[in-house]
C-alpha atoms as a PDB file:
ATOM      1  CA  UNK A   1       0.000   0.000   0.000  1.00  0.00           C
ATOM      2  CA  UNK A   2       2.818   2.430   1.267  1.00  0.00           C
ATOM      3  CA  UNK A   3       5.816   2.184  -1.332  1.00  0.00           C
ATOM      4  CA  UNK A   4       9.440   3.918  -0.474  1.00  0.00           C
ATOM      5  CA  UNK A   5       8.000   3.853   3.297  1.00  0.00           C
ATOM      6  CA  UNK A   6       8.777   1.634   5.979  1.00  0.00           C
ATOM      7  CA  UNK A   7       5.800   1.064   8.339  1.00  0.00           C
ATOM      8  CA  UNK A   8       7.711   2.268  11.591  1.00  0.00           C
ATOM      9  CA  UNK A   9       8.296   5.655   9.795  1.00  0.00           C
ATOM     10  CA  UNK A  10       4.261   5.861   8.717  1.00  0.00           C
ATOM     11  CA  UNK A  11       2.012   7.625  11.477  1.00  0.00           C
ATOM     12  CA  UNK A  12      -2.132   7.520  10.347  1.00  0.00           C
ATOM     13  CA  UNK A  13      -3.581  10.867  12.064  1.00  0.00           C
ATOM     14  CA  UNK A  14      -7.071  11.864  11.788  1.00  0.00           C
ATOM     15  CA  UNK A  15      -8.089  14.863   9.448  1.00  0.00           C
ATOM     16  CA  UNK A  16      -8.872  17.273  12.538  1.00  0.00           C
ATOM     17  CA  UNK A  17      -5.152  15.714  14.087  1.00  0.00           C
ATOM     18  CA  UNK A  18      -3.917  17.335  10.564  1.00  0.00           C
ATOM     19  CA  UNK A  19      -5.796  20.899  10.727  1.00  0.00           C
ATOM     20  CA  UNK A  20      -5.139  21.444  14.615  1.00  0.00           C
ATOM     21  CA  UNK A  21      -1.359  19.736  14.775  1.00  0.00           C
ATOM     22  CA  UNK A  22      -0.099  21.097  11.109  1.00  0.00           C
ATOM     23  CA  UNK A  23       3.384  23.082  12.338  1.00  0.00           C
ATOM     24  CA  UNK A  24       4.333  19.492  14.094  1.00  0.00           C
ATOM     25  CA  UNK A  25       3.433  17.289  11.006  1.00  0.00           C
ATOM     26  CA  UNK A  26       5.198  19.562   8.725  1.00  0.00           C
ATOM     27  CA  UNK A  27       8.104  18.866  11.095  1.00  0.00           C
ATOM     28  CA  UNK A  28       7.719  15.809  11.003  1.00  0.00           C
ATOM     29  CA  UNK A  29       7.519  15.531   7.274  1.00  0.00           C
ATOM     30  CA  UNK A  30      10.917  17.897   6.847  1.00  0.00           C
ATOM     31  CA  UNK A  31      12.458  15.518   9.174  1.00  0.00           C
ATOM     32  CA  UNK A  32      11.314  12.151   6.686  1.00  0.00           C
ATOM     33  CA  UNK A  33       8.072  11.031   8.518  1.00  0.00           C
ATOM     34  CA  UNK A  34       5.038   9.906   6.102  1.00  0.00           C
ATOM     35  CA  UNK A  35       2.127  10.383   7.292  1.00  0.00           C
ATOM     36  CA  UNK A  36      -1.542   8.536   6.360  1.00  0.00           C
ATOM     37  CA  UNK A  37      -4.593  11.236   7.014  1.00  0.00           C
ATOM     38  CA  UNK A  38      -7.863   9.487   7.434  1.00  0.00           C
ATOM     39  CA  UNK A  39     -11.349  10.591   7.216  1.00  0.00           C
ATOM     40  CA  UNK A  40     -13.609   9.076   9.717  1.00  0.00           C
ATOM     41  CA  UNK A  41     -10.941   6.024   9.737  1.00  0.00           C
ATOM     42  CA  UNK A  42     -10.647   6.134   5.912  1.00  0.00           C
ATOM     43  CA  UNK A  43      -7.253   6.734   4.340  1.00  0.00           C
ATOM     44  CA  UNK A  44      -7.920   9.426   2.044  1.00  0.00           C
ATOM     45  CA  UNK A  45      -4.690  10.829   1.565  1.00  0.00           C
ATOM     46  CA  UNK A  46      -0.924  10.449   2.286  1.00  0.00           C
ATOM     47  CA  UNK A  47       2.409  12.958   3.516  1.00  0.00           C
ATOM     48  CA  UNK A  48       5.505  12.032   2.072  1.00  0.00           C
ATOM     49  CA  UNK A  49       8.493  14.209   2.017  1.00  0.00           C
ATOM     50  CA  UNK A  50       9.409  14.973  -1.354  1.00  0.00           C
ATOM     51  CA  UNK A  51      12.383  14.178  -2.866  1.00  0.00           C
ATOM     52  CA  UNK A  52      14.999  16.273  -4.880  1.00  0.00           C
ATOM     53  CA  UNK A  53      14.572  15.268  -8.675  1.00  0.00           C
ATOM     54  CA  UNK A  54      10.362  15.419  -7.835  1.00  0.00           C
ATOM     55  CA  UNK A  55      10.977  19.076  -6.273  1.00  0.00           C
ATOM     56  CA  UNK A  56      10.391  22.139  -9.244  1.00  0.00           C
ATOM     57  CA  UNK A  57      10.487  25.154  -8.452  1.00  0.00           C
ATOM     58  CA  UNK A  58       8.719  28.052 -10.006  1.00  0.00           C
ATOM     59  CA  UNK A  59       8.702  30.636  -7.592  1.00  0.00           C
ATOM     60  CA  UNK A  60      11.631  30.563  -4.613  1.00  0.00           C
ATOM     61  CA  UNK A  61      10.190  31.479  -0.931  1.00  0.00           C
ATOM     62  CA  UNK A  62      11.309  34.870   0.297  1.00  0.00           C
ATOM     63  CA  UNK A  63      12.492  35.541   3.689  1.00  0.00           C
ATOM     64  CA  UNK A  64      10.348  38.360   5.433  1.00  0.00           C
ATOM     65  CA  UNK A  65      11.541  41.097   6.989  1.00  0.00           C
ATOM     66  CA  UNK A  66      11.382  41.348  10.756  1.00  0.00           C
ATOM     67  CA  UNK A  67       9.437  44.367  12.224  1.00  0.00           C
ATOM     68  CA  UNK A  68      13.002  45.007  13.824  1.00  0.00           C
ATOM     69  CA  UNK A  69      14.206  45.941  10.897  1.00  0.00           C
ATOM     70  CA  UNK A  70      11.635  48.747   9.480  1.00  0.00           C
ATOM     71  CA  UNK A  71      12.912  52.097  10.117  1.00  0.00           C
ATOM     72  CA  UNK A  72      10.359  53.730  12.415  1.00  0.00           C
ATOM     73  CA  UNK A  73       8.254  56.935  11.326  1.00  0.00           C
ATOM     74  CA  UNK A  74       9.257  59.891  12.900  1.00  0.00           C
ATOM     75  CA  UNK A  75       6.194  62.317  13.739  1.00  0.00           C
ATOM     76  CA  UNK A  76       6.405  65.655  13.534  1.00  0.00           C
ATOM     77  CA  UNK A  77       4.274  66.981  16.157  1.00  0.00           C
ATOM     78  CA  UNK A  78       3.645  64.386  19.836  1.00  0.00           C
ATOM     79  CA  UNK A  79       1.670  62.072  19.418  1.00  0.00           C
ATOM     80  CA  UNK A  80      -1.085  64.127  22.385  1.00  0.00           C
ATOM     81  CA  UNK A  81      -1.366  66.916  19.971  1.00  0.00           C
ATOM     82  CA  UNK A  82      -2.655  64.686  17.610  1.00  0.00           C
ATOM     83  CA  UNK A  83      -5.177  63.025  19.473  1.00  0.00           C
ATOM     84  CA  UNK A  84      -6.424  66.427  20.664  1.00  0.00           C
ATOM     85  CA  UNK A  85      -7.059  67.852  17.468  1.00  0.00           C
ATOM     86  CA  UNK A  86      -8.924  64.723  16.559  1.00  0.00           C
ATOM     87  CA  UNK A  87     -10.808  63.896  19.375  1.00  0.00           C
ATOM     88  CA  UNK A  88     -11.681  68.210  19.300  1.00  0.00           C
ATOM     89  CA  UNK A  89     -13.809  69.933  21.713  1.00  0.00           C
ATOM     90  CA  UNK A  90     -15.138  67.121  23.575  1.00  0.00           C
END
């Protein structure tokens, strides 16, 4: 049923296991795991890490940039005299 998997390696997790637990699976998955989702105890689909000739690229991930590094806006008046003039004469 499983080919290029050995069953040790193969977890079965529920659909709702998959939607709540994603960050770990994906983990799991970068680190080799294969993973059988089921449906109501169906197997409906499998995770298997893919493999270097079966990866194509199109479009390369970018790495974002932190809110660290965005220069800050400097305002020109305090912050107070803004908020006055909008919230007015109150």
């Amino acid at each position: 049923m499983l080919h290029g998997a050995t069953l040790d390696r193969v977890k079965q997790i529920s659909q709702r296991e998959l939607r709540n637990d994603n960050a770990e699976i994906m983990r799991g998955v970068e680190a080799g795991e294969t993973y059988v989702v089921t449906r109501r105890g169906v197997p409906v689909a499998r995770i298997v890490p893919i493999s270097e000739p079966d990866l194509k690229i199109d479009r390369p991930a970018t790495t974002r940039r932190r809110f660290s590094d965005i220069k800050r806006v400097q305002p020109s008046e305090p912050t107070s005299v803004t908020i006055d003039y909008l919230r007015g004469d109150r």
